[in-house]
PDB file of N, CA and C in Angstrom:
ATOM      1  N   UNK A   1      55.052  55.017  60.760  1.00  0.00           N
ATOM      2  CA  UNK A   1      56.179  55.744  61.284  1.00  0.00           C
ATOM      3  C   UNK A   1      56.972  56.285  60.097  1.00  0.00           C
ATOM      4  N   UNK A   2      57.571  57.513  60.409  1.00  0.00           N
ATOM      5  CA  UNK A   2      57.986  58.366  59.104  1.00  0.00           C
ATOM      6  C   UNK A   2      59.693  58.467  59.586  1.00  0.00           C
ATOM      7  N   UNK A   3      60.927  58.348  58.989  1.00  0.00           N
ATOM      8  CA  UNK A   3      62.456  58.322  59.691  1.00  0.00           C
ATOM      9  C   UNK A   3      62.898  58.705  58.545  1.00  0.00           C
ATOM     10  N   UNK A   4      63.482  59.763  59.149  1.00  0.00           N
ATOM     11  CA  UNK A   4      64.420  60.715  58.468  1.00  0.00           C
ATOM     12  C   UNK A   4      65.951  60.706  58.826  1.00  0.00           C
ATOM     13  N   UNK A   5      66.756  60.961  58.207  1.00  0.00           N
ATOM     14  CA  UNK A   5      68.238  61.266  58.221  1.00  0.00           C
ATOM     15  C   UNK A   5      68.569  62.309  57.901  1.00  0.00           C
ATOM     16  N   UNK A   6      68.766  63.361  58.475  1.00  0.00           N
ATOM     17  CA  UNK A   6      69.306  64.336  58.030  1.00  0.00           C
ATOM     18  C   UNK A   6      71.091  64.907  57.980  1.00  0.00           C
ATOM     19  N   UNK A   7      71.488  65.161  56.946  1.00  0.00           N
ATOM     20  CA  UNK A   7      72.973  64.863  56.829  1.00  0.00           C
ATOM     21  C   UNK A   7      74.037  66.303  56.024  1.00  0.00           C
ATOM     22  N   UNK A   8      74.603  66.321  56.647  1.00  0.00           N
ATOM     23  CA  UNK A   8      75.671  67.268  55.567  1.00  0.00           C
ATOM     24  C   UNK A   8      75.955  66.459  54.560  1.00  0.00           C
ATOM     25  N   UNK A   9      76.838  67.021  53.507  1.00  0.00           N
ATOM     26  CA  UNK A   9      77.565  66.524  52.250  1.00  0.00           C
ATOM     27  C   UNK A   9      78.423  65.605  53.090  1.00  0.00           C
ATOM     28  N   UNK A  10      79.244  64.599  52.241  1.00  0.00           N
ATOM     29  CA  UNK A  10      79.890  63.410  52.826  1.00  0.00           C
ATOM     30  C   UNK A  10      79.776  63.641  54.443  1.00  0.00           C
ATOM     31  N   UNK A  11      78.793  62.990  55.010  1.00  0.00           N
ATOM     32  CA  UNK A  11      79.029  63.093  55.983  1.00  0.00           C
ATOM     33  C   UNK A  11      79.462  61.214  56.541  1.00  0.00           C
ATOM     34  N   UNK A  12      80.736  61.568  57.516  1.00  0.00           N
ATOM     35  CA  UNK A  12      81.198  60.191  57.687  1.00  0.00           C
ATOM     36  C   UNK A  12      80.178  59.012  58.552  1.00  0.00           C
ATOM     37  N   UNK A  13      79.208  59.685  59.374  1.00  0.00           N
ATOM     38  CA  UNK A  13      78.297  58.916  60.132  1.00  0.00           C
ATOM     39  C   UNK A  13      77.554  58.305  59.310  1.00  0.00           C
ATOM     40  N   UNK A  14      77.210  59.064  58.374  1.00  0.00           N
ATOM     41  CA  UNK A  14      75.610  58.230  57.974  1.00  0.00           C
ATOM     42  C   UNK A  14      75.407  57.007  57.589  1.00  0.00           C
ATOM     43  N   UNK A  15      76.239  56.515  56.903  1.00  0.00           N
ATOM     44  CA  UNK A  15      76.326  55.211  56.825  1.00  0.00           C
ATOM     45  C   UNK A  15      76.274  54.417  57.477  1.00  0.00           C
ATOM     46  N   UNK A  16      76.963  54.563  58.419  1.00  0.00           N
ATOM     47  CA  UNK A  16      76.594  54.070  59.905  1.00  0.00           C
ATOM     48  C   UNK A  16      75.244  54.011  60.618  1.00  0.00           C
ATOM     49  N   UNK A  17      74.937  55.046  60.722  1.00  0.00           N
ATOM     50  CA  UNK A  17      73.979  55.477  61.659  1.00  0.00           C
ATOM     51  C   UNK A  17      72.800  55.155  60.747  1.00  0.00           C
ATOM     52  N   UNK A  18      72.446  55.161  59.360  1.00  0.00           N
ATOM     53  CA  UNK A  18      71.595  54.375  58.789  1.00  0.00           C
ATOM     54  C   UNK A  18      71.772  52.538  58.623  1.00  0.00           C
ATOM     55  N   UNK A  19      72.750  51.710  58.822  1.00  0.00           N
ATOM     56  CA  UNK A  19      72.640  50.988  58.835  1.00  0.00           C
ATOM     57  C   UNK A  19      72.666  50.229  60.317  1.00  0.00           C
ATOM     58  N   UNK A  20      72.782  51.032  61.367  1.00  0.00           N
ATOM     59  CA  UNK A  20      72.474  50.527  62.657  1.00  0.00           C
ATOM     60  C   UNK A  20      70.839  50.562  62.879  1.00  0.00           C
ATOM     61  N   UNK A  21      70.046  52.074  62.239  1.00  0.00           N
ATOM     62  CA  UNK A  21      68.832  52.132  62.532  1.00  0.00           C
ATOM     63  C   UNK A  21      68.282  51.181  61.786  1.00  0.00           C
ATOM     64  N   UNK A  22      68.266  50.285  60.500  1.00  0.00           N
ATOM     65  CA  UNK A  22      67.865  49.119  59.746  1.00  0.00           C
ATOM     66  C   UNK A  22      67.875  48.158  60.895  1.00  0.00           C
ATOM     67  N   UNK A  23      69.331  47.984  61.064  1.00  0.00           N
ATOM     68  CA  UNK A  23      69.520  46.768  62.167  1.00  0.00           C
ATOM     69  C   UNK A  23      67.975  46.953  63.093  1.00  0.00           C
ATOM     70  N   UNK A  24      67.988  47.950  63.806  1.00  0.00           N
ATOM     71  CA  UNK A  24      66.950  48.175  65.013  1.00  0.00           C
ATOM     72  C   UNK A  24      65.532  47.922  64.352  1.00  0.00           C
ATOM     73  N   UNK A  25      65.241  48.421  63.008  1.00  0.00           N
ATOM     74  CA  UNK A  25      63.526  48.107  62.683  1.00  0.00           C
ATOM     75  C   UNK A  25      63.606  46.700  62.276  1.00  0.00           C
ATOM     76  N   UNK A  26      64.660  46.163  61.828  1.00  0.00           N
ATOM     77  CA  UNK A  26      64.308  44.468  61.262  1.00  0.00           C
ATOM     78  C   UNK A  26      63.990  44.309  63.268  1.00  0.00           C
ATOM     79  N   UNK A  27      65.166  44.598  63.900  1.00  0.00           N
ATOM     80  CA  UNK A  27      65.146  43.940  65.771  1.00  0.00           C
ATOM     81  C   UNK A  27      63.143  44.113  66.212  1.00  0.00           C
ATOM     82  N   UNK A  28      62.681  45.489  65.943  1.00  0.00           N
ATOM     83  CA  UNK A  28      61.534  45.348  66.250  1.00  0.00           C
ATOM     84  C   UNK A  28      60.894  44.919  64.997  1.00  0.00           C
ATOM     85  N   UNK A  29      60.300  44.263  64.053  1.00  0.00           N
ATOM     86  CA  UNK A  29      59.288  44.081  62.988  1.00  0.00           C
ATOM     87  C   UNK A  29      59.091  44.947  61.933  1.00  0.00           C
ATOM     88  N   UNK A  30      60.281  45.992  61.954  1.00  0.00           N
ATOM     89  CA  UNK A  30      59.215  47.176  61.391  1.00  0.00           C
ATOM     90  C   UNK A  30      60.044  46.975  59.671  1.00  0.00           C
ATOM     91  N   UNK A  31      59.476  47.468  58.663  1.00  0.00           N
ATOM     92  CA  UNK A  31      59.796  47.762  57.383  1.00  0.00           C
ATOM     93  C   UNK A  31      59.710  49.310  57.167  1.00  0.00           C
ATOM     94  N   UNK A  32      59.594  49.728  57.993  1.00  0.00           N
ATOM     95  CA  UNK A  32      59.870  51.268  58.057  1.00  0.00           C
ATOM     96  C   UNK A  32      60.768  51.839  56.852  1.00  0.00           C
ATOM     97  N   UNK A  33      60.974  52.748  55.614  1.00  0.00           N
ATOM     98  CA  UNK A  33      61.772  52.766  54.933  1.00  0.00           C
ATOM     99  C   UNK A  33      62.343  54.300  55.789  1.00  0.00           C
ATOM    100  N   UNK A  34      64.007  54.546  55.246  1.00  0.00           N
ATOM    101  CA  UNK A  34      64.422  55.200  55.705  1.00  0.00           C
ATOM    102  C   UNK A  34      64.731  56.772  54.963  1.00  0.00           C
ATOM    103  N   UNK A  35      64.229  57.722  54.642  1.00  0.00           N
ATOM    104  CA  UNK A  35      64.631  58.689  53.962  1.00  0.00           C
ATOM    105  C   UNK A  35      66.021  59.617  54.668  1.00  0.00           C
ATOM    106  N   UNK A  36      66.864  60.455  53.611  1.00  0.00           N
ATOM    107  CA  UNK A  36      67.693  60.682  53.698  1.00  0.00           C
ATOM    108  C   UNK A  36      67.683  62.169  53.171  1.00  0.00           C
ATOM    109  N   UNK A  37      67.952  63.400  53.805  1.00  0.00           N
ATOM    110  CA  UNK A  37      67.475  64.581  53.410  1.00  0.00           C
ATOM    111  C   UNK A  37      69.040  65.169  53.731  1.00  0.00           C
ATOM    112  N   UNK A  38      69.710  65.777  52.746  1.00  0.00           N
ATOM    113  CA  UNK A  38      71.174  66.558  52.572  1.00  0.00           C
ATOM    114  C   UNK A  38      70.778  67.725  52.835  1.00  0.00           C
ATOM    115  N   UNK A  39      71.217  68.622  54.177  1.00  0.00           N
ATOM    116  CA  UNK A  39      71.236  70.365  54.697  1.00  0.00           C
ATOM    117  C   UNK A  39      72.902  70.838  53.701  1.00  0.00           C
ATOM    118  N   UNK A  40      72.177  71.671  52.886  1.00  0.00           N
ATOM    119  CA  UNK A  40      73.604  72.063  52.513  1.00  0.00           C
ATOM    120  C   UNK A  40      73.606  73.625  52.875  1.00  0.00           C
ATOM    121  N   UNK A  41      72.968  74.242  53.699  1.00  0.00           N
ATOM    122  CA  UNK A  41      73.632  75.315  53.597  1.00  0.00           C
ATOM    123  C   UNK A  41      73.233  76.197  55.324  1.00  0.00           C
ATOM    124  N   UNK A  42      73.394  77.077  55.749  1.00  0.00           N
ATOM    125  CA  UNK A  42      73.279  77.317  56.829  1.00  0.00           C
ATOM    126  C   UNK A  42      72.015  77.950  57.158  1.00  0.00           C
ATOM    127  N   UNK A  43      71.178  78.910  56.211  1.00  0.00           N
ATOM    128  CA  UNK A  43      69.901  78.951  56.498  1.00  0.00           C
ATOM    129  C   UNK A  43      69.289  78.003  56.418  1.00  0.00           C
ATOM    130  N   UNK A  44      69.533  77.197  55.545  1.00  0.00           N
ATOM    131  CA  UNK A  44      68.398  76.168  55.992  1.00  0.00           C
ATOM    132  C   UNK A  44      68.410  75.360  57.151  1.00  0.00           C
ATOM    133  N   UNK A  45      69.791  75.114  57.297  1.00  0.00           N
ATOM    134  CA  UNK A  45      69.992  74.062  58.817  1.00  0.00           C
ATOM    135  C   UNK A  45      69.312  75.206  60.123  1.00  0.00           C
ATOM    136  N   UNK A  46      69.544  76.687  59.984  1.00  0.00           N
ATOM    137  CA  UNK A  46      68.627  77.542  60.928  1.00  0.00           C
ATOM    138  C   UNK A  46      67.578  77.110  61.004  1.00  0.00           C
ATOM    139  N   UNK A  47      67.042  77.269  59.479  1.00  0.00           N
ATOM    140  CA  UNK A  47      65.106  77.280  59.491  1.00  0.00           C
ATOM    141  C   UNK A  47      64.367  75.784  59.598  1.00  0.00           C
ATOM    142  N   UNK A  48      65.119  74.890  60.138  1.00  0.00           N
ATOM    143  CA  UNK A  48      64.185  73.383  60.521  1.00  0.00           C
ATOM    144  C   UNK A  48      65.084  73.005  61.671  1.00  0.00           C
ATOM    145  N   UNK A  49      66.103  74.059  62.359  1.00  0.00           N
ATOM    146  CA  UNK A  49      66.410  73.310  63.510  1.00  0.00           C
ATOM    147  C   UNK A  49      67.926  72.524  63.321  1.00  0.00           C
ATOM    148  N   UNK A  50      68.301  72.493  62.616  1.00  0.00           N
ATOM    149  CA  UNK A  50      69.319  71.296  62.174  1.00  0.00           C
ATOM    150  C   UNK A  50      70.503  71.584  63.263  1.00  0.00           C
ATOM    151  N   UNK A  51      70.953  70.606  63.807  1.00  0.00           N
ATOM    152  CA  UNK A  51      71.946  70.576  65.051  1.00  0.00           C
ATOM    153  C   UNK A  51      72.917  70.088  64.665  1.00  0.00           C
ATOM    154  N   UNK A  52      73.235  69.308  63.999  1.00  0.00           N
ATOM    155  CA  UNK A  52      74.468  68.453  63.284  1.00  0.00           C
ATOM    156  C   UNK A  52      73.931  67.247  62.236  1.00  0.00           C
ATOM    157  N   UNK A  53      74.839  66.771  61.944  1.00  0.00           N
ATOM    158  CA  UNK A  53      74.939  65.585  61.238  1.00  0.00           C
ATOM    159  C   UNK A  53      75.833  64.309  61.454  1.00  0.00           C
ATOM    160  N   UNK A  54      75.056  63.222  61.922  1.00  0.00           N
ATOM    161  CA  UNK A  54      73.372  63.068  61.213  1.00  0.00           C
ATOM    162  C   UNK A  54      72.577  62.987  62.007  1.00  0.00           C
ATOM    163  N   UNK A  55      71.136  63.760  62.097  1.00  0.00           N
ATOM    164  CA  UNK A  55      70.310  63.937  63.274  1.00  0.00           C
ATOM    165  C   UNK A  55      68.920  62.940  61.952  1.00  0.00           C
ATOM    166  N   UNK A  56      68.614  61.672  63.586  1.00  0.00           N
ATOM    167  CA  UNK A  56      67.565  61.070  63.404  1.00  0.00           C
ATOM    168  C   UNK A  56      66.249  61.170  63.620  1.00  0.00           C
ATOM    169  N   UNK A  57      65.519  61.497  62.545  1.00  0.00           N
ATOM    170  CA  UNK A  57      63.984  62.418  63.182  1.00  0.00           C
ATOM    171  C   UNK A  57      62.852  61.106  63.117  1.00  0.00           C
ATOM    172  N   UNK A  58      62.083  61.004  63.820  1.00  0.00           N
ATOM    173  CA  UNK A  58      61.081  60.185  64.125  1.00  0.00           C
ATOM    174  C   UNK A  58      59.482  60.750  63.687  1.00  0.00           C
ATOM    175  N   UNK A  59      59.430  60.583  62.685  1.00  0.00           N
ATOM    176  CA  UNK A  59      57.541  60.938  62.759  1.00  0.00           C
ATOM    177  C   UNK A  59      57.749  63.131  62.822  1.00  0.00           C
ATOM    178  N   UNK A  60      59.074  63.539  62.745  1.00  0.00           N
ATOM    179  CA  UNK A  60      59.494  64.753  62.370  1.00  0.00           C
ATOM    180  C   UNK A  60      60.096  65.146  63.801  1.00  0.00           C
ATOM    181  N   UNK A  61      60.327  64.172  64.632  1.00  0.00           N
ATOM    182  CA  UNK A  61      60.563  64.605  65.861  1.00  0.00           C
ATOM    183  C   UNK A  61      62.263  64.057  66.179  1.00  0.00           C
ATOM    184  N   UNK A  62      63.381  65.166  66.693  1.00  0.00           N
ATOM    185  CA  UNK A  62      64.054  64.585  67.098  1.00  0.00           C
ATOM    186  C   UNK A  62      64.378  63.788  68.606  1.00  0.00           C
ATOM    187  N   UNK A  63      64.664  62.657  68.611  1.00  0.00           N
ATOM    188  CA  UNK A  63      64.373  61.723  69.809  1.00  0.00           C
ATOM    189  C   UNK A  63      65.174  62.182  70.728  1.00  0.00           C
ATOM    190  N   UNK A  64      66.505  62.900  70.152  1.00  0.00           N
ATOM    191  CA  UNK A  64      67.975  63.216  70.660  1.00  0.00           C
ATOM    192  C   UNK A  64      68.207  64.921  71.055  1.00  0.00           C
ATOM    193  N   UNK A  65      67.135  65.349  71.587  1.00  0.00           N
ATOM    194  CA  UNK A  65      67.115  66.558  71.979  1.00  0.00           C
ATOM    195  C   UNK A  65      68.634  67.197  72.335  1.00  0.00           C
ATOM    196  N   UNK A  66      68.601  68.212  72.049  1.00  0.00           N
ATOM    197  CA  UNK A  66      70.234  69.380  72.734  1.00  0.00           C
ATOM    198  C   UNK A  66      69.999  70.532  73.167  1.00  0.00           C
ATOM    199  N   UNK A  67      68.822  70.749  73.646  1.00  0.00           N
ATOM    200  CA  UNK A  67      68.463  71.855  74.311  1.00  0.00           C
ATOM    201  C   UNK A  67      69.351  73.475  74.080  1.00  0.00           C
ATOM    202  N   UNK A  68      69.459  73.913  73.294  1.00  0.00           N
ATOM    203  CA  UNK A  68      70.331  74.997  73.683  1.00  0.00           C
ATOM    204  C   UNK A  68      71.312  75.268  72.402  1.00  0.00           C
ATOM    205  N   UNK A  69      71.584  73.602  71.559  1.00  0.00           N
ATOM    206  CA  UNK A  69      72.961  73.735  70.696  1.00  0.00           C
ATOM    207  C   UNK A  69      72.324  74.497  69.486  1.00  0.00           C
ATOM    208  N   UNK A  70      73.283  75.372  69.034  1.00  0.00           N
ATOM    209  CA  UNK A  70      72.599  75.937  67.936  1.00  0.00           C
ATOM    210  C   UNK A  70      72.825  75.236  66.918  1.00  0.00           C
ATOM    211  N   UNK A  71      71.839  75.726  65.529  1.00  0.00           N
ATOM    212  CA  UNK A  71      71.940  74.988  64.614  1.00  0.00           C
ATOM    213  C   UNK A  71      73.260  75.420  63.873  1.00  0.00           C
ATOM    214  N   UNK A  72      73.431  74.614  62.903  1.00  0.00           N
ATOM    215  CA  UNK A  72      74.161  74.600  62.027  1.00  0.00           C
ATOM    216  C   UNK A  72      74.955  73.243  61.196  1.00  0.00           C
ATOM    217  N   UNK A  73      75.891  73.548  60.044  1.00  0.00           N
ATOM    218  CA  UNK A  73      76.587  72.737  59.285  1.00  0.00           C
ATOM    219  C   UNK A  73      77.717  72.178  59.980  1.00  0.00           C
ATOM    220  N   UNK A  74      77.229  70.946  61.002  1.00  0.00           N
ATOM    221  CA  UNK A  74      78.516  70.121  61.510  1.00  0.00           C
ATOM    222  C   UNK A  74      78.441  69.092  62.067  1.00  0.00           C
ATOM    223  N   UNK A  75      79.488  68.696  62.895  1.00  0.00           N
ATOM    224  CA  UNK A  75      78.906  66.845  62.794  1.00  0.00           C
ATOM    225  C   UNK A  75      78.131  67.133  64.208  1.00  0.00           C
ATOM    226  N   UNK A  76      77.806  65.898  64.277  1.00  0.00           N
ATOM    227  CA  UNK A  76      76.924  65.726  65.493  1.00  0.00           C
ATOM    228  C   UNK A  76      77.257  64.724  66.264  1.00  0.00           C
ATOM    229  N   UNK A  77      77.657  64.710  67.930  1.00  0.00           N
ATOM    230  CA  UNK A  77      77.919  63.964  68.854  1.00  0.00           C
ATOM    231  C   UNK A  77      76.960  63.445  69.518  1.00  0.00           C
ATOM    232  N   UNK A  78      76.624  61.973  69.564  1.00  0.00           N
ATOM    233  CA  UNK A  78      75.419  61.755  70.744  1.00  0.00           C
ATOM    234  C   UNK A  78      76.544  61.233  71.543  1.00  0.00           C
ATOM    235  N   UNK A  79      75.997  61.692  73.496  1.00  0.00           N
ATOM    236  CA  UNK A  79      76.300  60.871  74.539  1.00  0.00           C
ATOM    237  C   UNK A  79      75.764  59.333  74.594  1.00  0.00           C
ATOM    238  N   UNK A  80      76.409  58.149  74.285  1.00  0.00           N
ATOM    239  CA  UNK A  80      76.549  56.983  74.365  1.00  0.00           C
ATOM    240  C   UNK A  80      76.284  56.369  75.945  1.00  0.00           C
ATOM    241  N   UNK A  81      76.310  55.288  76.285  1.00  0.00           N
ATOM    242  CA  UNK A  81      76.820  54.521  77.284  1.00  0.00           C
ATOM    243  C   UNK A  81      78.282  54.002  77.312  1.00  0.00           C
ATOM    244  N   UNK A  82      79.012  54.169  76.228  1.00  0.00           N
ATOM    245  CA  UNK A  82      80.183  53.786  75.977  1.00  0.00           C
ATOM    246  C   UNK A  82      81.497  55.151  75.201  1.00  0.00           C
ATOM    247  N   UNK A  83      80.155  56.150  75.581  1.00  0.00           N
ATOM    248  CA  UNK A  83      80.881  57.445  75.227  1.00  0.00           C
ATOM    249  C   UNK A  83      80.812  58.326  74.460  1.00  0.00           C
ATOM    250  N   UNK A  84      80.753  59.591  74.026  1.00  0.00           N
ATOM    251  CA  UNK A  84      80.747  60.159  72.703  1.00  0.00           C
ATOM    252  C   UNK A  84      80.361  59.608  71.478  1.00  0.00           C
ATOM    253  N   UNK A  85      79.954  59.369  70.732  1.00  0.00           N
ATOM    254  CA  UNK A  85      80.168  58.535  69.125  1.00  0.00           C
ATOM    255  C   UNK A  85      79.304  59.287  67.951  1.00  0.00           C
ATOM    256  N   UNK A  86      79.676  59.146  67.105  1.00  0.00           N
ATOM    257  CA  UNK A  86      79.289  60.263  65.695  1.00  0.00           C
ATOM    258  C   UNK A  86      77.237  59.336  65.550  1.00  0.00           C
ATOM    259  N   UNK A  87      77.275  58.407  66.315  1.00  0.00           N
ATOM    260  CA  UNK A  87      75.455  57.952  66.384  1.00  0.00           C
ATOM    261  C   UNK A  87      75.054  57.384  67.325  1.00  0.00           C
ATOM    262  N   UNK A  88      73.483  57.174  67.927  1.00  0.00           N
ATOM    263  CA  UNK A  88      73.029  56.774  68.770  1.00  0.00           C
ATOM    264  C   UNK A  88      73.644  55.253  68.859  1.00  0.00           C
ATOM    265  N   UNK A  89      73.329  54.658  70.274  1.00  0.00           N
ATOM    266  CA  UNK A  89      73.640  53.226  70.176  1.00  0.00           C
ATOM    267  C   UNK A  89      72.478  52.207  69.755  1.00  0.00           C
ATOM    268  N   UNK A  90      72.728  51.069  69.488  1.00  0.00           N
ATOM    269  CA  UNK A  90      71.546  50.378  69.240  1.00  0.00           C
ATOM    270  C   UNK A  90      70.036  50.266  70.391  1.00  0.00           C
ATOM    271  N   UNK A  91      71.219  50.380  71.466  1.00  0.00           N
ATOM    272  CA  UNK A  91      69.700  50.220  72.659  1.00  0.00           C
ATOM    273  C   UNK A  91      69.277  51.703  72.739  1.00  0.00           C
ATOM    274  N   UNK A  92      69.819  53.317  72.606  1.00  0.00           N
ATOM    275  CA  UNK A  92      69.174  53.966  72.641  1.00  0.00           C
ATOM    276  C   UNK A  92      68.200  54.435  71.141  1.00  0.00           C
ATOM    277  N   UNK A  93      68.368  53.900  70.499  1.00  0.00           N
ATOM    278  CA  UNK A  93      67.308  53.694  68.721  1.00  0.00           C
ATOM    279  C   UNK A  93      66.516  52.599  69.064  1.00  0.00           C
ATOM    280  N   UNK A  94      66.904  51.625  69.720  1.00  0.00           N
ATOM    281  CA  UNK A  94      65.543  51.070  70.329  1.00  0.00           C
ATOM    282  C   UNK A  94      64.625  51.222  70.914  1.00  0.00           C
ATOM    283  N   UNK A  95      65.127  52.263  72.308  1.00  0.00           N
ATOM    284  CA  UNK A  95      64.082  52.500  72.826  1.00  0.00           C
ATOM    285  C   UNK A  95      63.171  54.159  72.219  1.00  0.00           C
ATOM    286  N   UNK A  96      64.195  54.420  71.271  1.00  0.00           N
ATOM    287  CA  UNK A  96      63.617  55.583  70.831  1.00  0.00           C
ATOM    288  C   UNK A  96      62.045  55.401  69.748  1.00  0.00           C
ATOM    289  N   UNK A  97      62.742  54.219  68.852  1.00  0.00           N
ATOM    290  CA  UNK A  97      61.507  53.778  68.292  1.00  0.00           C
ATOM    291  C   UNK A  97      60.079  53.333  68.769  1.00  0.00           C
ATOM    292  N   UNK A  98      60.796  52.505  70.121  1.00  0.00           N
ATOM    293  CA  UNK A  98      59.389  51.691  70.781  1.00  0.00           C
ATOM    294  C   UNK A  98      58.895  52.572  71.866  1.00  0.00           C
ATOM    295  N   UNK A  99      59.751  52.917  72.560  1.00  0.00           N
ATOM    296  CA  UNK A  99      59.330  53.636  73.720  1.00  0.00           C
ATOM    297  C   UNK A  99      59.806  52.978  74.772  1.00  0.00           C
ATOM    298  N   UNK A 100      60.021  51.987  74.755  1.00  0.00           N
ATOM    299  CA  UNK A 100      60.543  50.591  76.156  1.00  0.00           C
ATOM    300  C   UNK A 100      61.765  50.114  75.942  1.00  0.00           C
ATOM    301  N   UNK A 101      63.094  49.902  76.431  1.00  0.00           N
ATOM    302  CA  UNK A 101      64.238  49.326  76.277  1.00  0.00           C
ATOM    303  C   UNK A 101      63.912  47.886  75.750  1.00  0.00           C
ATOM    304  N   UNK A 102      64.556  47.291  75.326  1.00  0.00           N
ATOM    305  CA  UNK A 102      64.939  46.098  74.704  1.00  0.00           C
ATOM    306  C   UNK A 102      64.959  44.749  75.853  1.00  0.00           C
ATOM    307  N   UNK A 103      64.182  43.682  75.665  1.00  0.00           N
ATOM    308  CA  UNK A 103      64.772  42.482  76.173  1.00  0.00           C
ATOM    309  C   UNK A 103      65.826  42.330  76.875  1.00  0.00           C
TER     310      UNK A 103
END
């Protein structure tokens, strides 16, 4: 499995949102390492898609589809179970990794 981070310059999530997705591969077994790729400018966030920051790609795939949002240099909102938040929750990076919700 290949996991990417993709991020603006200081972006305030990532830290976060990379140390929740750790949490989730120790939860399933995995040693998965995590790469971290900085969009700094607006063609490029065009030319691979980039929706905000920080968008979590799986094997090059984002799990967190937005159908419609255009790309560009800005933060990124996932819908939660507990609401809005600048990253996925732990049970939805769980089941994104495995495919099956959690215990």
């Amino acid at each position: 499995m290949r996991i990417q981070i993709l991020v603006v310059p200081d972006c305030p999530h990532h830290k976060y949102a990379a140390e929740r997705l750790r949490r989730v591969l120790e939860d399933i077994g995995s040693s998965t390492t995590i790469a971290t790729r900085i969009i700094t400018d607006q063609a490029e966030a065009e030319r691979i898609g980039f929706i905000g920051s920080p968008t979590i790609l799986i094997d090059g795939r984002d799990p967190f589809p937005e159908p419609g949002r255009p790309a560009g240099l800005a933060c990124r909102r996932y819908q939660t179970p507990d609401g809005p938040a600048g990253f996925p929750s732990r049970d939805q990076l769980h089941r994104a990794l495995t495919g099956i919700p959690p215990c």
